[in-house]
C-alpha atoms as a PDB file:
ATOM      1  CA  UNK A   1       6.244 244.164 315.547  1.00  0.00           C
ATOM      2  CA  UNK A   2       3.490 241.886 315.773  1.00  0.00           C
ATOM      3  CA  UNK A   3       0.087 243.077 317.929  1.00  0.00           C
ATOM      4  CA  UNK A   4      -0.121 241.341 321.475  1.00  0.00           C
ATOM      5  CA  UNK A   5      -3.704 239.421 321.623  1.00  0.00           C
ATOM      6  CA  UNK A   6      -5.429 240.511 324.748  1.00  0.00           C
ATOM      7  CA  UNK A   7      -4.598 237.603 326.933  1.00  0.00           C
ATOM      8  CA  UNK A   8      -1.081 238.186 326.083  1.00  0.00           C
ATOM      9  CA  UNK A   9      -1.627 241.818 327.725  1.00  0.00           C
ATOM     10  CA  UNK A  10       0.646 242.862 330.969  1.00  0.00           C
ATOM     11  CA  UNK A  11       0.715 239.265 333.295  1.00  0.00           C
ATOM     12  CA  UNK A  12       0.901 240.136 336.897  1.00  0.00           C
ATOM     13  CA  UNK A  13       1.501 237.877 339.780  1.00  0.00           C
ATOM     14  CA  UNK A  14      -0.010 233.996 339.719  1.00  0.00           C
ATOM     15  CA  UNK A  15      -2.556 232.391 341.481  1.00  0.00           C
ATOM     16  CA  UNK A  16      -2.329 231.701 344.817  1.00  0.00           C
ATOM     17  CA  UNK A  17       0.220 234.921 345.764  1.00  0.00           C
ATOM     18  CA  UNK A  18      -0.513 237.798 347.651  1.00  0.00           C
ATOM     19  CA  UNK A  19       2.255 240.441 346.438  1.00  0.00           C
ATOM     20  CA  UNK A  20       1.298 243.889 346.452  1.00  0.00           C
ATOM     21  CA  UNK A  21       2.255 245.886 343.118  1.00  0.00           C
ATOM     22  CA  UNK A  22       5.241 247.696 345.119  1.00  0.00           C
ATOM     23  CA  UNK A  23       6.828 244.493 345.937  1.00  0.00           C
ATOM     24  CA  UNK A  24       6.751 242.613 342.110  1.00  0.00           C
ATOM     25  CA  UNK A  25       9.922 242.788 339.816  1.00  0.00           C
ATOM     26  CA  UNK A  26       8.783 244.417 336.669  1.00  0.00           C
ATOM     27  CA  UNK A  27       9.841 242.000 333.234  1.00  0.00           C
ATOM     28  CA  UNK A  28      10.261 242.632 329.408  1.00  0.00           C
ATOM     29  CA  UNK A  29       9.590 239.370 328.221  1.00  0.00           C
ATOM     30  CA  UNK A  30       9.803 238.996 324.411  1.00  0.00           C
ATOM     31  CA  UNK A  31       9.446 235.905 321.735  1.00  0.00           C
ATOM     32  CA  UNK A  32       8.572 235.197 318.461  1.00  0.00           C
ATOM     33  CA  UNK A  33       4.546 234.851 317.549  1.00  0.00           C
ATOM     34  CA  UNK A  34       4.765 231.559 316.764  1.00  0.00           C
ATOM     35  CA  UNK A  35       2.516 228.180 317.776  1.00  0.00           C
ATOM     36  CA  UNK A  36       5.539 226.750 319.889  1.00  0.00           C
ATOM     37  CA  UNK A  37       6.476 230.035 321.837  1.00  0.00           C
ATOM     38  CA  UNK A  38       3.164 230.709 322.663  1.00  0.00           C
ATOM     39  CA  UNK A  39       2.574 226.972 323.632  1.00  0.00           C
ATOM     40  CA  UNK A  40       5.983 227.490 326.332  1.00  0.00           C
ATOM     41  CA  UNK A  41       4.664 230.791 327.706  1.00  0.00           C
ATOM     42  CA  UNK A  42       0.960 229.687 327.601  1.00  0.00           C
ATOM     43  CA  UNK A  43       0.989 229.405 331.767  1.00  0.00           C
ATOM     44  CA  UNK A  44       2.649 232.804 332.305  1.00  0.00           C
ATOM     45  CA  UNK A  45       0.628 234.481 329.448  1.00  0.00           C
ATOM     46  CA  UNK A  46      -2.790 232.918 331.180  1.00  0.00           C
ATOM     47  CA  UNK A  47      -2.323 233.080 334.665  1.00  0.00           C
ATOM     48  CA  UNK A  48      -1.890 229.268 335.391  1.00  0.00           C
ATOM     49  CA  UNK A  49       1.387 229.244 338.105  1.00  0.00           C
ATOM     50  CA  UNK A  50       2.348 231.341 339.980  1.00  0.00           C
ATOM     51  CA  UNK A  51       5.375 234.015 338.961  1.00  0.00           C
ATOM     52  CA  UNK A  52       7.191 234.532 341.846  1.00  0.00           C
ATOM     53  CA  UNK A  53       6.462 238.094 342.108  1.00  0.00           C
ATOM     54  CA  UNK A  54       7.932 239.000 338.497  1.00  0.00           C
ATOM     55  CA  UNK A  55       5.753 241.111 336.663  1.00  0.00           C
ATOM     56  CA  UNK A  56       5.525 239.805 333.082  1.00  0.00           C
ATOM     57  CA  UNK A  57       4.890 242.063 330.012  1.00  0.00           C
ATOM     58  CA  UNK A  58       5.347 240.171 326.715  1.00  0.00           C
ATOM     59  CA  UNK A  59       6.326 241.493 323.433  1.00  0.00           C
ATOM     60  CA  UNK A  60       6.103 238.991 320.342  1.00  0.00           C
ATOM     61  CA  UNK A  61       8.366 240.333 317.010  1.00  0.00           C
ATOM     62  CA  UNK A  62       9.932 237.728 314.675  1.00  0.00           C
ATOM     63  CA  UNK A  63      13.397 236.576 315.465  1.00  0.00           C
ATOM     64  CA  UNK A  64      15.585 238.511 313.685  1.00  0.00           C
ATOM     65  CA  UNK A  65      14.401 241.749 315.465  1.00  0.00           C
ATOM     66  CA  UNK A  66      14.580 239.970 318.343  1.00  0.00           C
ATOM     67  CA  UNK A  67      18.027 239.152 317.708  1.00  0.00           C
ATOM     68  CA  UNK A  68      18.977 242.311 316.883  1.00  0.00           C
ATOM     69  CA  UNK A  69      17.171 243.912 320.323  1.00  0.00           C
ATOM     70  CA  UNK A  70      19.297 241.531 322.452  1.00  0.00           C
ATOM     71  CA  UNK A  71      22.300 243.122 320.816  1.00  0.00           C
ATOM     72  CA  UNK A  72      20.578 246.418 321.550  1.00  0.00           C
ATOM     73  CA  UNK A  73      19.858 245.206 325.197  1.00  0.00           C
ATOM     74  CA  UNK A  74      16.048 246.225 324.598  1.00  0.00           C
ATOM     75  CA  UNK A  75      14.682 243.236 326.839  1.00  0.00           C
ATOM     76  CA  UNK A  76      14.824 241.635 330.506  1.00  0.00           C
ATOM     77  CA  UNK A  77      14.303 238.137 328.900  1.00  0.00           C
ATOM     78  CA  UNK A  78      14.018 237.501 324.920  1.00  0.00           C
ATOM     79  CA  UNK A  79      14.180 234.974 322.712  1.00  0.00           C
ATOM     80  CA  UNK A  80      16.974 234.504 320.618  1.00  0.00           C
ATOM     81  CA  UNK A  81      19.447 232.491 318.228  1.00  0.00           C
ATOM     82  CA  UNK A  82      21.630 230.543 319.130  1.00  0.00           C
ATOM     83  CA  UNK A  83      23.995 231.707 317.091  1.00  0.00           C
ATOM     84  CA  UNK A  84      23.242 235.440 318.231  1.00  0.00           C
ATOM     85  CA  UNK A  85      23.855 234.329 321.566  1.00  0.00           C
ATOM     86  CA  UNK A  86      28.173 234.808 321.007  1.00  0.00           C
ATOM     87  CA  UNK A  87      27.468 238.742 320.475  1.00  0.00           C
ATOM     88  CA  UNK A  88      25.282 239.126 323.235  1.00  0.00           C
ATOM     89  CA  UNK A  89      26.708 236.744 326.311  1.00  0.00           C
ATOM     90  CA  UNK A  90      28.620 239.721 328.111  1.00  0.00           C
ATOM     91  CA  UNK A  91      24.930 240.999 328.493  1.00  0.00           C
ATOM     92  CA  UNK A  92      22.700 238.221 328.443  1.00  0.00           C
ATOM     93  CA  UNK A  93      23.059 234.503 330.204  1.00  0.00           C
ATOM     94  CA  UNK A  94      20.976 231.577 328.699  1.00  0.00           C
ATOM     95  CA  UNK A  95      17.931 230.565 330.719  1.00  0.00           C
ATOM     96  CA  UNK A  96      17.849 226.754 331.192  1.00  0.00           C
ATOM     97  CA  UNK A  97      14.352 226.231 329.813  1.00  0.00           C
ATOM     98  CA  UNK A  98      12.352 226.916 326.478  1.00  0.00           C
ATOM     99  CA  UNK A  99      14.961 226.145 324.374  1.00  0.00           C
ATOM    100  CA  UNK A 100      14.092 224.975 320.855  1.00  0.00           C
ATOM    101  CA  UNK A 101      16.319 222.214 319.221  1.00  0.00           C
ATOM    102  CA  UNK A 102      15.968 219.885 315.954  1.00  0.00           C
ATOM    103  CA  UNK A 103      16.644 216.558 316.415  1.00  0.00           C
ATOM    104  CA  UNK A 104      17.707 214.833 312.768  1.00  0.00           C
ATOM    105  CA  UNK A 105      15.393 217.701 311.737  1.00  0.00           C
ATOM    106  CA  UNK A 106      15.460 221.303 311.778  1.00  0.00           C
ATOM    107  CA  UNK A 107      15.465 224.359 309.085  1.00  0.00           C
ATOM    108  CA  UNK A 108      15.074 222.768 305.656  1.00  0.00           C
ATOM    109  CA  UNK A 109      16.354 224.512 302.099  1.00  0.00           C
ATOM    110  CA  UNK A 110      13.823 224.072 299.792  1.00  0.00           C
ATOM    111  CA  UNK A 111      13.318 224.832 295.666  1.00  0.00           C
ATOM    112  CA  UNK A 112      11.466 224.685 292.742  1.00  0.00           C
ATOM    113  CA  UNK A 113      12.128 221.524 290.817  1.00  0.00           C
ATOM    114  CA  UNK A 114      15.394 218.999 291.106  1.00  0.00           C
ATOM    115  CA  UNK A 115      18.140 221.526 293.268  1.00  0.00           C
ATOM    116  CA  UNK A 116      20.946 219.870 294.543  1.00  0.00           C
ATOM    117  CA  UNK A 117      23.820 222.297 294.203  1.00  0.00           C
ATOM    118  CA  UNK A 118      23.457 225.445 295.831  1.00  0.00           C
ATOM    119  CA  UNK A 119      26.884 226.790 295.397  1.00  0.00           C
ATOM    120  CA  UNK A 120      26.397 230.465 293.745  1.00  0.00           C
ATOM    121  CA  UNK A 121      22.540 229.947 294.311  1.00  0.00           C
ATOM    122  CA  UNK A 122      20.812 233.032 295.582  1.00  0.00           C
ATOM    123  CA  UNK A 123      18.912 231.748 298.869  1.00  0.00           C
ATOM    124  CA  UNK A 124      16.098 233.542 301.011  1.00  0.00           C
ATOM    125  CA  UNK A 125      17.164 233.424 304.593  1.00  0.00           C
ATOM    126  CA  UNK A 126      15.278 234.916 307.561  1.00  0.00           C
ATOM    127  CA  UNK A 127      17.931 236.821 308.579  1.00  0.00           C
ATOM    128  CA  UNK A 128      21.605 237.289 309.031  1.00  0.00           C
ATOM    129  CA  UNK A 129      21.685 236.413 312.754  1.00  0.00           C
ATOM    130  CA  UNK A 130      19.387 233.355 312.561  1.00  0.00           C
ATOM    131  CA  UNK A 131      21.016 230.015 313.584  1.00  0.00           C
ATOM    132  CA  UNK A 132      19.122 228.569 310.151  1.00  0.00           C
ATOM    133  CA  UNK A 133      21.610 230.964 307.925  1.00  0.00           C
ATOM    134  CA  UNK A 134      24.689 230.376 310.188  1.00  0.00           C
ATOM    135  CA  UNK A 135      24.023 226.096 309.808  1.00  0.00           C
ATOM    136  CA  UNK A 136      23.469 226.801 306.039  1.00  0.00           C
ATOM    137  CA  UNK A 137      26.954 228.639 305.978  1.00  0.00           C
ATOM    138  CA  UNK A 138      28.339 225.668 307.648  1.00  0.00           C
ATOM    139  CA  UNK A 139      26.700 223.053 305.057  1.00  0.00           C
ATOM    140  CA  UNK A 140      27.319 225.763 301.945  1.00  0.00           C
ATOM    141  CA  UNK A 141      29.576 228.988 302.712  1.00  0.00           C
ATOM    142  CA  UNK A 142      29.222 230.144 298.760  1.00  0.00           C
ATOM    143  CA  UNK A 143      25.720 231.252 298.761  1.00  0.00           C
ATOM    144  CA  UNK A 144      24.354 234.867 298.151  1.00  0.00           C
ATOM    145  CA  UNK A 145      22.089 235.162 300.953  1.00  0.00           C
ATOM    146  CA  UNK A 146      18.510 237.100 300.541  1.00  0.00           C
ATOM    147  CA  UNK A 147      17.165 238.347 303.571  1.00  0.00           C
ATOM    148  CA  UNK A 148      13.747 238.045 303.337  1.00  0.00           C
ATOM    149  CA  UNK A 149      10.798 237.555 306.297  1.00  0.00           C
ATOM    150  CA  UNK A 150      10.466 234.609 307.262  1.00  0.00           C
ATOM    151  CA  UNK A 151       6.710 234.105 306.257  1.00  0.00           C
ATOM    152  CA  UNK A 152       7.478 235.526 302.845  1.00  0.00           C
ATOM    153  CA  UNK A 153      10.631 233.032 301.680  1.00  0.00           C
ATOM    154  CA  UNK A 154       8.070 230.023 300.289  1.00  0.00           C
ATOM    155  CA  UNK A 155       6.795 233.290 298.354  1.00  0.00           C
ATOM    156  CA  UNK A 156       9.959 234.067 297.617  1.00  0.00           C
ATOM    157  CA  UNK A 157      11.191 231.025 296.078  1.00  0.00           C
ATOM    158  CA  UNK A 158       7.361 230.372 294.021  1.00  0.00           C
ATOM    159  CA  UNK A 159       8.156 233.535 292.264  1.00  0.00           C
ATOM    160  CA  UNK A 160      11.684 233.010 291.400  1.00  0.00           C
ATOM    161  CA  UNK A 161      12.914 236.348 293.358  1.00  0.00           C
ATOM    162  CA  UNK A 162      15.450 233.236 294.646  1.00  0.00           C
ATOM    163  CA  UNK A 163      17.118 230.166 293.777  1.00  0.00           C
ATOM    164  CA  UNK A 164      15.806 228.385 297.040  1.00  0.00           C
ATOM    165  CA  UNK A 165      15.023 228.921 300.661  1.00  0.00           C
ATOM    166  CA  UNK A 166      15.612 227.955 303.948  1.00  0.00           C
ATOM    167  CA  UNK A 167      12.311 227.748 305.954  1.00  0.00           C
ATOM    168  CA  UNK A 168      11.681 227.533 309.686  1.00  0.00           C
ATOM    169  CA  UNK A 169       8.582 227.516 311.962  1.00  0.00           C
ATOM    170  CA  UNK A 170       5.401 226.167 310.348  1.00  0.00           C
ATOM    171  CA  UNK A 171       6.802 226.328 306.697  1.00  0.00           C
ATOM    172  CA  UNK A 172       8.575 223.149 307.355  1.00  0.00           C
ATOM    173  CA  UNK A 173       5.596 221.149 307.416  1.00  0.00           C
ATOM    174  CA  UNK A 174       3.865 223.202 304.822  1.00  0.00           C
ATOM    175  CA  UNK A 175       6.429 223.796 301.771  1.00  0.00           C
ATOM    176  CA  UNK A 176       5.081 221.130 299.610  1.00  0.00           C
ATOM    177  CA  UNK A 177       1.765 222.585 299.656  1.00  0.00           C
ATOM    178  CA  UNK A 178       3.112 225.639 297.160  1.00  0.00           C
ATOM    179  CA  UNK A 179       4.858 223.153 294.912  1.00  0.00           C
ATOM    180  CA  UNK A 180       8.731 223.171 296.462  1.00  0.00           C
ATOM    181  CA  UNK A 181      11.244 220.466 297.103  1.00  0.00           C
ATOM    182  CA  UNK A 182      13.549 219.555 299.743  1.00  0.00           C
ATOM    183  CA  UNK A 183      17.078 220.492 298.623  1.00  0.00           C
ATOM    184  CA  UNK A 184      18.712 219.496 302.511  1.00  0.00           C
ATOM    185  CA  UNK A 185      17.443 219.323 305.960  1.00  0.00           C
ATOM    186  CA  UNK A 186      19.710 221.243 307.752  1.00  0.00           C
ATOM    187  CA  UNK A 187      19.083 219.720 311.447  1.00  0.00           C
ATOM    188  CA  UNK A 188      19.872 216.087 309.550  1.00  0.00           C
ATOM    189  CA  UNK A 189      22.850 217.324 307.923  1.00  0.00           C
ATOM    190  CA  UNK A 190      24.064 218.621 311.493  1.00  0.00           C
ATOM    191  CA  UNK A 191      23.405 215.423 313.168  1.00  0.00           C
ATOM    192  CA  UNK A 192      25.553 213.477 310.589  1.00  0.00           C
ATOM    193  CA  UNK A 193      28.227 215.972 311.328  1.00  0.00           C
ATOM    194  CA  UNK A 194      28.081 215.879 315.140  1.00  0.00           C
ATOM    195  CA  UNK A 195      25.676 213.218 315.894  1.00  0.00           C
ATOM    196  CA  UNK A 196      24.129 215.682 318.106  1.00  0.00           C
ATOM    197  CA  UNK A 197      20.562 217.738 317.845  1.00  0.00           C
ATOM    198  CA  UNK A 198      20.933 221.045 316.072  1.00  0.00           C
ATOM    199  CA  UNK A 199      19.953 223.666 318.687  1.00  0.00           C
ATOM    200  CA  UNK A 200      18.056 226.407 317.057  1.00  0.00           C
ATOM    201  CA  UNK A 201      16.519 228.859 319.425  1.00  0.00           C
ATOM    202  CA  UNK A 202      16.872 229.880 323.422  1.00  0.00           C
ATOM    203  CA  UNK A 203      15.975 232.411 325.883  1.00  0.00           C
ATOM    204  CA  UNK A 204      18.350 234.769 327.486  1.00  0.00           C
ATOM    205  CA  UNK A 205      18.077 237.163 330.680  1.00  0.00           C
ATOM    206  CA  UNK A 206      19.545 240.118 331.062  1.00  0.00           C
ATOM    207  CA  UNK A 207      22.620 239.448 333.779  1.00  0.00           C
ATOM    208  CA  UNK A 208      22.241 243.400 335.791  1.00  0.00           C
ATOM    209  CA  UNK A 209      19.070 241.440 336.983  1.00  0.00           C
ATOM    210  CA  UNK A 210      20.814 239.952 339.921  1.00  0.00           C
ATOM    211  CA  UNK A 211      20.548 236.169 341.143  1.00  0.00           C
ATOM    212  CA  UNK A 212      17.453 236.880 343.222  1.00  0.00           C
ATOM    213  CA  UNK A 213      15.037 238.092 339.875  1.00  0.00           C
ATOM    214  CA  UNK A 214      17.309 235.668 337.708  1.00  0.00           C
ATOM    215  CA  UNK A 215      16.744 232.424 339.970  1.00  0.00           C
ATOM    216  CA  UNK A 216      13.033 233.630 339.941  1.00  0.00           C
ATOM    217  CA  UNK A 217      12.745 233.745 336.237  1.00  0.00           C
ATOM    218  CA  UNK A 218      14.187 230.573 335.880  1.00  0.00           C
ATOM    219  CA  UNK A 219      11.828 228.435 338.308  1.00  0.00           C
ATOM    220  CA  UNK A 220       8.972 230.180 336.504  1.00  0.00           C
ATOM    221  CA  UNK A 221       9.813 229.704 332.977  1.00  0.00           C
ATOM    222  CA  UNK A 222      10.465 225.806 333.498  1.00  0.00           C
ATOM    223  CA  UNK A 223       7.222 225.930 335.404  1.00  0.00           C
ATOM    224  CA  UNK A 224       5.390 227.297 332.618  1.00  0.00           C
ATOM    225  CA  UNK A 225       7.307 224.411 330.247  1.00  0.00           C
ATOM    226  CA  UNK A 226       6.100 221.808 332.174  1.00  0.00           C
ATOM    227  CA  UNK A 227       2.728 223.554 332.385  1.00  0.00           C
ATOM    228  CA  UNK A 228       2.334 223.395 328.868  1.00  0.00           C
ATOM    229  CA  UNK A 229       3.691 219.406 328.691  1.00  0.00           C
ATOM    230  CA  UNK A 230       1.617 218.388 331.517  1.00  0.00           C
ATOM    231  CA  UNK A 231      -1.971 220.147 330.076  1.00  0.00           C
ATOM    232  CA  UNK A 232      -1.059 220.042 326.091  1.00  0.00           C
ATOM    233  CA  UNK A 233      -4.685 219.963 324.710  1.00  0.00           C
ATOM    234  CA  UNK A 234      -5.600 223.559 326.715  1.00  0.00           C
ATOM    235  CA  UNK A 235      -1.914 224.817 325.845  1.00  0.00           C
ATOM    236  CA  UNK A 236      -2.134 223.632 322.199  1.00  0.00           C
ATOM    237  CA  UNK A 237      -5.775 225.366 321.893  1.00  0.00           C
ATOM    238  CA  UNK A 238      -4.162 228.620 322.955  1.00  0.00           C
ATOM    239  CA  UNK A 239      -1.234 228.510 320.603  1.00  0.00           C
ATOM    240  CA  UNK A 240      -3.368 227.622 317.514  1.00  0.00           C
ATOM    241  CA  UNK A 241      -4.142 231.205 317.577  1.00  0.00           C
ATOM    242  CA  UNK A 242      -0.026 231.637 316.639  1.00  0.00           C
ATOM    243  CA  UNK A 243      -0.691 228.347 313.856  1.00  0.00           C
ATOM    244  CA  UNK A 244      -0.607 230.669 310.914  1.00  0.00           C
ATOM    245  CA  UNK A 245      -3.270 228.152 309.071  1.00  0.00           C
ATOM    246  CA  UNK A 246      -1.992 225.201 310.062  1.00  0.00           C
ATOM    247  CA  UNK A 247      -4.952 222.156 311.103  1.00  0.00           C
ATOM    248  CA  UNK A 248      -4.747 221.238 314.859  1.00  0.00           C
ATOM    249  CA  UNK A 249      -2.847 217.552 313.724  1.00  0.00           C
ATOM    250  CA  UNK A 250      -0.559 219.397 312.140  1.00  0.00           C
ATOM    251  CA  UNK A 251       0.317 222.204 314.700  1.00  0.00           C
ATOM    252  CA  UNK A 252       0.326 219.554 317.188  1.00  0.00           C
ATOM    253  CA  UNK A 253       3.404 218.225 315.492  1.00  0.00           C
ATOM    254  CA  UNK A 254       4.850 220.996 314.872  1.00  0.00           C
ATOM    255  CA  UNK A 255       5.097 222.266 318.631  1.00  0.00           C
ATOM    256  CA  UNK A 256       5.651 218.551 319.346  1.00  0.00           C
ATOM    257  CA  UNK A 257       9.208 218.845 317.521  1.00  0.00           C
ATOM    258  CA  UNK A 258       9.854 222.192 319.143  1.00  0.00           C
ATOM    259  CA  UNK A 259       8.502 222.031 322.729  1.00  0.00           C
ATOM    260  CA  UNK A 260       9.485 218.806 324.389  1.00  0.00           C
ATOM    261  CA  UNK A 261      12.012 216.785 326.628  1.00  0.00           C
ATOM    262  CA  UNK A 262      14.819 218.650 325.521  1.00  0.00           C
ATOM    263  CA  UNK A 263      12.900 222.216 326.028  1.00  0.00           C
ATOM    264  CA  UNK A 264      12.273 221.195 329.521  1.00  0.00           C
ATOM    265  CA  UNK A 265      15.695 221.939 330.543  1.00  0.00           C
ATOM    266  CA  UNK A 266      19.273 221.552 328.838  1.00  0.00           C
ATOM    267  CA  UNK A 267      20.729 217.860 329.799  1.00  0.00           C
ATOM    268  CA  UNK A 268      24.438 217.205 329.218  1.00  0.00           C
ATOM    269  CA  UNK A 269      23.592 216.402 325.466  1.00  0.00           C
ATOM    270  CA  UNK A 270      22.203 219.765 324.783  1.00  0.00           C
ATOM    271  CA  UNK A 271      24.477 222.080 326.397  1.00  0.00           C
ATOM    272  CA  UNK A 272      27.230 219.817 324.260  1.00  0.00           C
ATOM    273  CA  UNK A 273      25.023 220.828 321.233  1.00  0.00           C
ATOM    274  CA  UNK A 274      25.326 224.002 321.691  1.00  0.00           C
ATOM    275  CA  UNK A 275      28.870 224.689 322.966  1.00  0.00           C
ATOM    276  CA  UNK A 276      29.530 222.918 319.156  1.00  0.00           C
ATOM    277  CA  UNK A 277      27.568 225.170 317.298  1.00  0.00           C
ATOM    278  CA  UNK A 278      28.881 227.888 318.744  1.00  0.00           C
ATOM    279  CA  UNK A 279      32.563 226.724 318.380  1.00  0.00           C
ATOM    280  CA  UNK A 280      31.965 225.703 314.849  1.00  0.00           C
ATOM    281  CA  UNK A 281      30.825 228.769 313.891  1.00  0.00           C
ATOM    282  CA  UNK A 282      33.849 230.854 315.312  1.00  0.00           C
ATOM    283  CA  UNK A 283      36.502 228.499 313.437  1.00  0.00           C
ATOM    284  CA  UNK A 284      34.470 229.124 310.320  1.00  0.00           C
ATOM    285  CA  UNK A 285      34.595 232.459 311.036  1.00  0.00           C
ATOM    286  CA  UNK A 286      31.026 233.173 311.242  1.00  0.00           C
ATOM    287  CA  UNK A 287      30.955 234.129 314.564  1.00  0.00           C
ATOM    288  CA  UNK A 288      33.106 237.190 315.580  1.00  0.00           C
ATOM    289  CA  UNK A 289      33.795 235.764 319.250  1.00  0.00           C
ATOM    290  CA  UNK A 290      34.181 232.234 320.904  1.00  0.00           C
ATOM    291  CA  UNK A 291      32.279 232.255 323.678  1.00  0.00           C
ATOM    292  CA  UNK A 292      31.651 229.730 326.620  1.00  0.00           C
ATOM    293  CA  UNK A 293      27.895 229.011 326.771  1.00  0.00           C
ATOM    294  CA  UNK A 294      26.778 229.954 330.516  1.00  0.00           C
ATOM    295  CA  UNK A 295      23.137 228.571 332.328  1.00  0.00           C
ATOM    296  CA  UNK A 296      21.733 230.995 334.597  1.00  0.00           C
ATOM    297  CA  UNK A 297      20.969 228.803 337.750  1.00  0.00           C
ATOM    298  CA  UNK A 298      17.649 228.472 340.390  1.00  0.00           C
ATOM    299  CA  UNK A 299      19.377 229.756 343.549  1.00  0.00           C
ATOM    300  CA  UNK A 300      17.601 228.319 346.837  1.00  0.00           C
ATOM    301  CA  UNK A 301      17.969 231.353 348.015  1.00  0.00           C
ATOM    302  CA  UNK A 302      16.516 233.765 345.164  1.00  0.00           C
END
């Protein structure tokens, strides 16, 4: 687990409310420690809207661990992968903002040298349940997968402890800097598959919530999306302490290809994009269960 900064402490009710402490809805609210998370939850985190009476607490751990916590039911509301999302839907329902998607871009392999084959390769992955492994079993189903953490798999790859690697958050923009080449983008490939964007990562909420805390959650999260869009040089500031390195330019494009339009809320295209990856995945038989994506929903009267 990664250590919570101090403004990411225990977030209690936003400006502008007056609800006592025996009235708010106490929240688990986990994601990964990266720039464009912490640019999406920057208004909770800070204080900037007001939450509805949901007490936030946040939690930041890579995304495999979250992954396998939603399967573990650990959290209210957590980030996840999409294609974790089949095992855990009886539990969880998607929230309708801060989803992550590629569009004619997304988790890239990368190698030392010319790679173009990676049949029989051995290939760092961040994990078994990401949605970057389950698209590279779609585009290559012989490869020996090596799970390795996701800020270790350029390592990995430099040192020859694998063939190649698939890397995702800030290692996309940053690969060539330790010498690698791009064997496949994996959000391109998808798109000349299914001409649609290649969705990567969402948040769920726990359903045993109820529609009243659920409808809550979701006004507030969207809130804090648009937030972030509508005041990006204060948001971005915040989440350069997530950057891992990276110069404001570049982590500036890097949450601009993660937080946007399409993370916002799901439009027809997106929820399309994701019912696909999810059926795709069963009929390869990567995914145990087909499963019917479901949006939780703003009631008016939550």
């Amino acid at each position: 687990m990664h250590p919570i900064p101090e403004s990411l402490d225990t977030v209690s009710a936003g400006q502008g409310l007056e609800t006592t402490r025996a009235e708010q809805t106490e929240i688990s609210l986990a994601h990964s420690p990266d720039s464009d998370d912490a640019f999406m939850f920057y208004a909770i985190a800070t204080r900037k809207i007001p939450t509805e009476s949901l007490k936030f607490s946040h939690t930041l751990e890579d995304i495999q661990s979250l992954n396998q916590k939603a399967r573990e039911g650990v959290y209210d509301i957590t980030a996840i992968s999409f294609a974790t999302y089949a095992s855990v839907s009886h539990e969880y329902i998607l929230l309708p903002s801060g989803a992550s998607f590629g569009d004619r871009y997304g988790p890239l392999v990368v190698a030392k040298g010319a790679l173009t084959d990676l049949r029989g390769k051995r290939v760092a992955v961040p994990g078994l349940m990401t949605t970057a492994y389950l698209t590279l079993k779609l585009y290559e189903p012989a490869i020996e997968p090596v799970v390795t953490p996701f800020d270790q798999i350029l390592d990995a790859v430099v040192l020859g402890r694998a063939d190649a690697g698939v890397v995702i958050h800030e290692g996309q923009l940053s690969y060539a800097l330790q010498g690698l080449n791009k064997v496949v983008d994996l959000g391109e490939w998808w798109y000349q598959q299914t001409r649609l964007p290649l969705p990567l990562g969402g948040n769920v909420i726990r359903r045993a919530l109820g529609p009243g805390a659920i409808g809550r959650a979701v006004r507030v999260l969207r809130a804090s999306v648009r937030y972030g869009l509508e005041h990006r040089e204060e948001a971005l500031a915040y989440a350069m302490q997530f950057a891992r390195g990276l110069d404001v330019s570049t982590a500036d494009r890097f949450v601009s290809m993660y937080v946007n339009h399409r993370t916002l809320e799901y439009g027809p295209e997106e929820c399309l994009a994701v019912q696909t990856l999810l059926d795709r995945g069963f009929e390869s038989g990567l995914l145990s269960e087909r499963v019917q994506a479901e949006f939780a929903e703003a009631n008016a009267d939550s």
